[in-house]
PDB file of N, CA and C in Angstrom:
ATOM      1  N   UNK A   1       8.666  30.241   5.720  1.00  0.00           N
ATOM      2  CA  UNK A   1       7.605  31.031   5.115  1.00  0.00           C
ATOM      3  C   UNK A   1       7.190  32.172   6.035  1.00  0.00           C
ATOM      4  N   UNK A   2       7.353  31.712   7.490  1.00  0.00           N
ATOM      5  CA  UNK A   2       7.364  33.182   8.325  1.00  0.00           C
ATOM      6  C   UNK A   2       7.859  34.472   8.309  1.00  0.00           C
ATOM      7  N   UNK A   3       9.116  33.239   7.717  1.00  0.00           N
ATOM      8  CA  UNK A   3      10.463  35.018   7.788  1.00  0.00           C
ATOM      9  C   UNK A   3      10.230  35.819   6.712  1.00  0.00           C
ATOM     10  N   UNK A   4       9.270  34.525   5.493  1.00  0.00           N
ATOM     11  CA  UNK A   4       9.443  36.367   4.350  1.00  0.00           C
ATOM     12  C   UNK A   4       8.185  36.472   4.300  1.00  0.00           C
ATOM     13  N   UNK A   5       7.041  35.691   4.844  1.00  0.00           N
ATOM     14  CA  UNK A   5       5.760  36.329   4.670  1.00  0.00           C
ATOM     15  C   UNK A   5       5.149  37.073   5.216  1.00  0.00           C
ATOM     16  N   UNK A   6       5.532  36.477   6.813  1.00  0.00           N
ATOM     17  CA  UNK A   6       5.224  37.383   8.258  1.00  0.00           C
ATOM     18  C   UNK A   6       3.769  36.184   8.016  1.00  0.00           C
ATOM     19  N   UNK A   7       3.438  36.676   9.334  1.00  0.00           N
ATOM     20  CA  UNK A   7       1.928  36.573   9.653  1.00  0.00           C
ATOM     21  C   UNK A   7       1.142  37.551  10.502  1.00  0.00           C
ATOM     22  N   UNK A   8      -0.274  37.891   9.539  1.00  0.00           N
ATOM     23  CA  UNK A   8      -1.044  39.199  10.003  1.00  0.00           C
ATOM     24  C   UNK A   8      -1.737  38.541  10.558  1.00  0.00           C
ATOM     25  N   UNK A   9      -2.424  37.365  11.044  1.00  0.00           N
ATOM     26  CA  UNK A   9      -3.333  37.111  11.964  1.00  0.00           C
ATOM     27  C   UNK A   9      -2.535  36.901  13.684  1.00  0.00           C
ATOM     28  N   UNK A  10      -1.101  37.010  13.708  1.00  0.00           N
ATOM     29  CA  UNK A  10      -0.323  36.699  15.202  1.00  0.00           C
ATOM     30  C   UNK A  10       0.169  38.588  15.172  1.00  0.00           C
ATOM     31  N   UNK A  11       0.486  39.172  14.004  1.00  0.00           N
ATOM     32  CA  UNK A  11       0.794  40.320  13.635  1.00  0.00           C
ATOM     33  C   UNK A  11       2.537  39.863  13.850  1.00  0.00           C
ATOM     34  N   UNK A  12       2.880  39.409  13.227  1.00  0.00           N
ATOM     35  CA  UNK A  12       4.282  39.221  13.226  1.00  0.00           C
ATOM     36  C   UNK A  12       5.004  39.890  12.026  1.00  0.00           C
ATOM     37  N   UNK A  13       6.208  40.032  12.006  1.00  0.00           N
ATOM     38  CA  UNK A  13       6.711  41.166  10.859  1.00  0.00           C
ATOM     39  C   UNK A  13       6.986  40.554  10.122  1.00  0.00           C
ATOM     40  N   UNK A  14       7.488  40.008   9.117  1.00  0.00           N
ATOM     41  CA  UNK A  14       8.530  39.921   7.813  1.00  0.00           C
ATOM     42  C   UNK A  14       9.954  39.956   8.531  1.00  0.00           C
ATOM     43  N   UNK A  15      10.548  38.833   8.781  1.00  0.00           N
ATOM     44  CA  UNK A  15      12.040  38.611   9.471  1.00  0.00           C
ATOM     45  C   UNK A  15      13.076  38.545   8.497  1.00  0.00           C
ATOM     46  N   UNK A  16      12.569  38.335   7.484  1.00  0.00           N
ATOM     47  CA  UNK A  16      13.625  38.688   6.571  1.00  0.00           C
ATOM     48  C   UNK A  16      13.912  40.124   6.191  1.00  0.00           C
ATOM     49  N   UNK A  17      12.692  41.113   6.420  1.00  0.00           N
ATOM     50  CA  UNK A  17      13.176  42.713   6.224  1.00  0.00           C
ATOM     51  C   UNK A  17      14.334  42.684   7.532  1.00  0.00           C
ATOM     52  N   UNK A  18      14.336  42.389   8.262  1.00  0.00           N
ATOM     53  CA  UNK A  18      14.854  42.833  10.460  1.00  0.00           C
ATOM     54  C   UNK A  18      16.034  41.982   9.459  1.00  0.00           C
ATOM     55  N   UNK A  19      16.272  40.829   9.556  1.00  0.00           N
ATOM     56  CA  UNK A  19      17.122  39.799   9.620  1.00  0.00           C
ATOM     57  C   UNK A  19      17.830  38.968   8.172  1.00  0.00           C
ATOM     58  N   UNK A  20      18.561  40.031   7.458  1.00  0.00           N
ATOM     59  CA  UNK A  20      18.575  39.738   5.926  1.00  0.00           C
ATOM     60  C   UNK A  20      19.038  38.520   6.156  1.00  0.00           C
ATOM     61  N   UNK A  21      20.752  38.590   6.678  1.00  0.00           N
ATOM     62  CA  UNK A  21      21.197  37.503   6.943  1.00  0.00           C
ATOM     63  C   UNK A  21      21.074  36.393   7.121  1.00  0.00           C
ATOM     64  N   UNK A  22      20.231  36.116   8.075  1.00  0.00           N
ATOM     65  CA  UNK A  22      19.426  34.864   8.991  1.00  0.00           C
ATOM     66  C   UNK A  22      18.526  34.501   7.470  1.00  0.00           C
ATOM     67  N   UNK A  23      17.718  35.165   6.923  1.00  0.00           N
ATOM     68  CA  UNK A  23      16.803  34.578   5.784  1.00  0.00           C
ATOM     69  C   UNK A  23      18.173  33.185   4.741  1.00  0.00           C
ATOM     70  N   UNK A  24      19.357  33.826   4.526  1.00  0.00           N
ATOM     71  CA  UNK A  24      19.962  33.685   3.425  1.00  0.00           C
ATOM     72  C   UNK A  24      20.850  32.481   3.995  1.00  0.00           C
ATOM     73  N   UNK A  25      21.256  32.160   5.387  1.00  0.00           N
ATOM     74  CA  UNK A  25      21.709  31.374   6.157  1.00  0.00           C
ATOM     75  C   UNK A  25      21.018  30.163   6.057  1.00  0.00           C
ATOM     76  N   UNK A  26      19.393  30.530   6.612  1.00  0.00           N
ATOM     77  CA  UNK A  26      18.031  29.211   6.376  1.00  0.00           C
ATOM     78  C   UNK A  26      18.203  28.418   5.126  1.00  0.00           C
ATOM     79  N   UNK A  27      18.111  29.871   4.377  1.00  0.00           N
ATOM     80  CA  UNK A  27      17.878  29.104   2.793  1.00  0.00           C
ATOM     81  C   UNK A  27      19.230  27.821   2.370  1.00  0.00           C
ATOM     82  N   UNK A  28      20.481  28.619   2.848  1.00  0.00           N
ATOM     83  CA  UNK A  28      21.468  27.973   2.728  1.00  0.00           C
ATOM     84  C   UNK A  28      21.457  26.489   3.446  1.00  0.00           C
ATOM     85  N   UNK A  29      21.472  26.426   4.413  1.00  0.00           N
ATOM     86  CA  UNK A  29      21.498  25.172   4.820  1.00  0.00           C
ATOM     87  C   UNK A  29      20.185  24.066   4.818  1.00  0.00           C
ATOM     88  N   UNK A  30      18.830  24.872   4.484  1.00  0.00           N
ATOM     89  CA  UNK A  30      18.090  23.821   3.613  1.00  0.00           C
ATOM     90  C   UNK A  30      18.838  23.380   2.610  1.00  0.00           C
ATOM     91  N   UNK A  31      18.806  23.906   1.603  1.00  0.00           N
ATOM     92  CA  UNK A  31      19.989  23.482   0.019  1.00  0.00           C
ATOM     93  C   UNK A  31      20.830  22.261   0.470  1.00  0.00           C
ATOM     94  N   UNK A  32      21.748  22.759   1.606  1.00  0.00           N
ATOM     95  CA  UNK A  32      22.382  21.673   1.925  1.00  0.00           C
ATOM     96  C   UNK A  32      22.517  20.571   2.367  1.00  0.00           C
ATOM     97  N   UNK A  33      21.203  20.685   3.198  1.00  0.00           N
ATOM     98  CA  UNK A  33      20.672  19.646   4.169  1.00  0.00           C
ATOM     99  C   UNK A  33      19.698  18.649   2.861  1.00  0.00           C
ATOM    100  N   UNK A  34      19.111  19.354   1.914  1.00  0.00           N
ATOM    101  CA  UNK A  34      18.272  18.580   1.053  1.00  0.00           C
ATOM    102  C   UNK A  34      19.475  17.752   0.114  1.00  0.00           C
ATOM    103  N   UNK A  35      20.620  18.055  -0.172  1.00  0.00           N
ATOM    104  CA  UNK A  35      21.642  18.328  -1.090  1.00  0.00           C
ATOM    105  C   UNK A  35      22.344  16.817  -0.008  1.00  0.00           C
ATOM    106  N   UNK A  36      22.504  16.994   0.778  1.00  0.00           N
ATOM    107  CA  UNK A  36      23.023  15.661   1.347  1.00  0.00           C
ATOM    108  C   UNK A  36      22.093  14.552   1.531  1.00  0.00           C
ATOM    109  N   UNK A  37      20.584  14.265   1.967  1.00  0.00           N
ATOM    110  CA  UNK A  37      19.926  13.621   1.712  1.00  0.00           C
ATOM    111  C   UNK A  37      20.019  13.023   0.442  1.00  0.00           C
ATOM    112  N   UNK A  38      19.665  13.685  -0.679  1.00  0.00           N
ATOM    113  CA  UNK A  38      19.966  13.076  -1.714  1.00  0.00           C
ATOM    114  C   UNK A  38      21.291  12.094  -1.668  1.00  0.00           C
ATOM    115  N   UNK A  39      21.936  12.253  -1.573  1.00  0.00           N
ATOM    116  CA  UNK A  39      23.725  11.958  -1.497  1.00  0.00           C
ATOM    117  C   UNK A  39      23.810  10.658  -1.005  1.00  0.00           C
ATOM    118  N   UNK A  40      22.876  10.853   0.367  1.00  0.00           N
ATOM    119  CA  UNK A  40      22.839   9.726   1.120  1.00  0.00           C
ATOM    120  C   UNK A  40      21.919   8.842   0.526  1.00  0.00           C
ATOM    121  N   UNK A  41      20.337   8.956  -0.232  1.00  0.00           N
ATOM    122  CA  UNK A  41      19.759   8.184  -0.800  1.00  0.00           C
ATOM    123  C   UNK A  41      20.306   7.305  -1.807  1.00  0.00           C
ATOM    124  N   UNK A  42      21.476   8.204  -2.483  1.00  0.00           N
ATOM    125  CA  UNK A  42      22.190   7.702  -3.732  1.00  0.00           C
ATOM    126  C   UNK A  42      23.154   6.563  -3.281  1.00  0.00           C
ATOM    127  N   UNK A  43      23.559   7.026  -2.377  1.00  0.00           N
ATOM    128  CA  UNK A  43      24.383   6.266  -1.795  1.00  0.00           C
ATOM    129  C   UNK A  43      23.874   4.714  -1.795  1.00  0.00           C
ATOM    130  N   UNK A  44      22.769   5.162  -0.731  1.00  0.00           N
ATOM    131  CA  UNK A  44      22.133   3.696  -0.497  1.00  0.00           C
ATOM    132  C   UNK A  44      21.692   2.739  -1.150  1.00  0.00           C
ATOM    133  N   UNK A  45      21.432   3.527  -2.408  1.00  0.00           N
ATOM    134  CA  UNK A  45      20.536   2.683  -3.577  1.00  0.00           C
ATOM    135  C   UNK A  45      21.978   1.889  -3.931  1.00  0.00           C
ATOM    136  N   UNK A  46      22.917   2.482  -4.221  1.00  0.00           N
ATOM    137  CA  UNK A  46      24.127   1.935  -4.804  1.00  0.00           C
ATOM    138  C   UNK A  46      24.907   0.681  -4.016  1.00  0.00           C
ATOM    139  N   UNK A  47      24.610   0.859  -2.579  1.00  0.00           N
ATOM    140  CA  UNK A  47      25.204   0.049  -1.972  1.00  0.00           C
ATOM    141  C   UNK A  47      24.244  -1.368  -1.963  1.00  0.00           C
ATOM    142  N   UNK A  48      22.565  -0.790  -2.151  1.00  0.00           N
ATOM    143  CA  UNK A  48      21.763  -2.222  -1.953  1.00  0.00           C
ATOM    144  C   UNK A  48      21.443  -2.560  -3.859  1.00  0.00           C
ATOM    145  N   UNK A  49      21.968  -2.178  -4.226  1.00  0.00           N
ATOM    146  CA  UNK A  49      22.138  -2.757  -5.586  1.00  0.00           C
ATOM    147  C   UNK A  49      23.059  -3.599  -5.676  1.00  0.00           C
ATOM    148  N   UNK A  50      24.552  -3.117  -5.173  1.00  0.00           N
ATOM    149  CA  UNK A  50      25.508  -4.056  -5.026  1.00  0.00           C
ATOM    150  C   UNK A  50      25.335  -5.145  -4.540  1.00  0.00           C
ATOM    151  N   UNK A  51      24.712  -4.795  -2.894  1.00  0.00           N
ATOM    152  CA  UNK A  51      24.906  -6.359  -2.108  1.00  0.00           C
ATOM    153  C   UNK A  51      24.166  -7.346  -2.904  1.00  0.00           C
ATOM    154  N   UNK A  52      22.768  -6.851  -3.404  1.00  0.00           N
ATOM    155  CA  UNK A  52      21.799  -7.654  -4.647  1.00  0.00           C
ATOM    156  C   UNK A  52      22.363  -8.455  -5.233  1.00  0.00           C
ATOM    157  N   UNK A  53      23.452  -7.679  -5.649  1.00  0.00           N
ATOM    158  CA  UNK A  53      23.891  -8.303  -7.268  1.00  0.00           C
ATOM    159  C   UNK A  53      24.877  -9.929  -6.580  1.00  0.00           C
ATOM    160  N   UNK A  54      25.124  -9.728  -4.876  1.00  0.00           N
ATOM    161  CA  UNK A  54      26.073 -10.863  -4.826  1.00  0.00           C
ATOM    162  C   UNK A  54      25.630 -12.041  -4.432  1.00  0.00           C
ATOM    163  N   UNK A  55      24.423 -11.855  -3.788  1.00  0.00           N
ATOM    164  CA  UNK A  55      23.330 -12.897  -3.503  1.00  0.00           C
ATOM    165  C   UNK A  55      22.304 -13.378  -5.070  1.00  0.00           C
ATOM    166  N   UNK A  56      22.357 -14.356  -4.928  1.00  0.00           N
ATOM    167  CA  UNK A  56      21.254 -14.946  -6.165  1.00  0.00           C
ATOM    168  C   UNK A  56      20.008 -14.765  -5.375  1.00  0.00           C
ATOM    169  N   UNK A  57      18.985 -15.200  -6.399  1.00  0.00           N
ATOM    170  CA  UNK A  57      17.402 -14.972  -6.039  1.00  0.00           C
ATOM    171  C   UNK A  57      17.314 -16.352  -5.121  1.00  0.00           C
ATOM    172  N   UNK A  58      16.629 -16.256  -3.693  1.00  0.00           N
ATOM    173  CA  UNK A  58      16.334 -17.354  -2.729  1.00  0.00           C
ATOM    174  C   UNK A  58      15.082 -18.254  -3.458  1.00  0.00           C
ATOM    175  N   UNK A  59      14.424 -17.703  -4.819  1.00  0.00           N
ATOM    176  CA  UNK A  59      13.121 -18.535  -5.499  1.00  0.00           C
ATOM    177  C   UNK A  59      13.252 -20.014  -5.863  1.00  0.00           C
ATOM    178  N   UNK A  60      12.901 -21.214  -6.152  1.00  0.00           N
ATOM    179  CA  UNK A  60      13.645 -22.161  -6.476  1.00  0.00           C
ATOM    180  C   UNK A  60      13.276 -21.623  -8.446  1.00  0.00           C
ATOM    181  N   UNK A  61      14.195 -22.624  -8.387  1.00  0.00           N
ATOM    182  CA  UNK A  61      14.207 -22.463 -10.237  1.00  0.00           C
ATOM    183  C   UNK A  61      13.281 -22.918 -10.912  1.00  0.00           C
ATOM    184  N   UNK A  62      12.533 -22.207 -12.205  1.00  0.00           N
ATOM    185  CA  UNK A  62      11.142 -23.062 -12.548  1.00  0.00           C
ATOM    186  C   UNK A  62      11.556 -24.470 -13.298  1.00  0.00           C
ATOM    187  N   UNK A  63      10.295 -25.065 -12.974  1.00  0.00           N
ATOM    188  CA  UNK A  63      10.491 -26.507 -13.155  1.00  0.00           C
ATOM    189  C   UNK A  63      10.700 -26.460 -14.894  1.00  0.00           C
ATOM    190  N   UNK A  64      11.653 -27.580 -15.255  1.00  0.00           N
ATOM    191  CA  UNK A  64      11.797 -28.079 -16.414  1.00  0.00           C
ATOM    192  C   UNK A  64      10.552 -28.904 -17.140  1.00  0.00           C
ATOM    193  N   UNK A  65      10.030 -28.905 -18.629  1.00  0.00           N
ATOM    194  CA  UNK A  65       9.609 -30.005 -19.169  1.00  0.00           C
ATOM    195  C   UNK A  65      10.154 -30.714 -19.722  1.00  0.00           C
ATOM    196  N   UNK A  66      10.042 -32.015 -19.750  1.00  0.00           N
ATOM    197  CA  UNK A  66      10.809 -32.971 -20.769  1.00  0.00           C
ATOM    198  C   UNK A  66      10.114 -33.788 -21.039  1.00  0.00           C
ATOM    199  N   UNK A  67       9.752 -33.958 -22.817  1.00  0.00           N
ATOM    200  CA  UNK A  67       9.723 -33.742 -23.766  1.00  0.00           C
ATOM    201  C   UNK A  67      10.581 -35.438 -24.220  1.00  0.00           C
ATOM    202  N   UNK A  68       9.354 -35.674 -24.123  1.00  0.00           N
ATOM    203  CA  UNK A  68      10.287 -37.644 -25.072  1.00  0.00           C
ATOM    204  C   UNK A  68       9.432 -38.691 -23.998  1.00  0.00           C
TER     205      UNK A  68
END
């Protein structure tokens, strides 16, 4: 938010006017960096869903009535 807003209370410029490049680089590898997080969240969910599914529930089983 520095590079394209600047700040008038330090008097700093707008780094994205000086530094087109560098603005479009940032932006880029946020995207990517957010873009793999995801990836990796997905990931994880998928892998602890799996292991889930191979273990049963540790609860004991609810009790039966019987009836006679």
């Amino acid at each position: 938010m520095v590079a394209l807003e600047g700040t008038h209370a330090l008097q700093w410029n707008k780094l994205c006017h000086i530094y087109t490049r560098f603005c479009q680089q940032v932006a880029d590898s946020l995207a990517c960096g957010m873009l793999a997080a995801l990836g990796a969240v997905l990931i994880a969910a998928v892998s602890a869903r799996n292991l889930f599914r191979l273990y049963p529930s540790m609860l004991p089983p609810p009790p039966t009535t019987c009836s006679g």
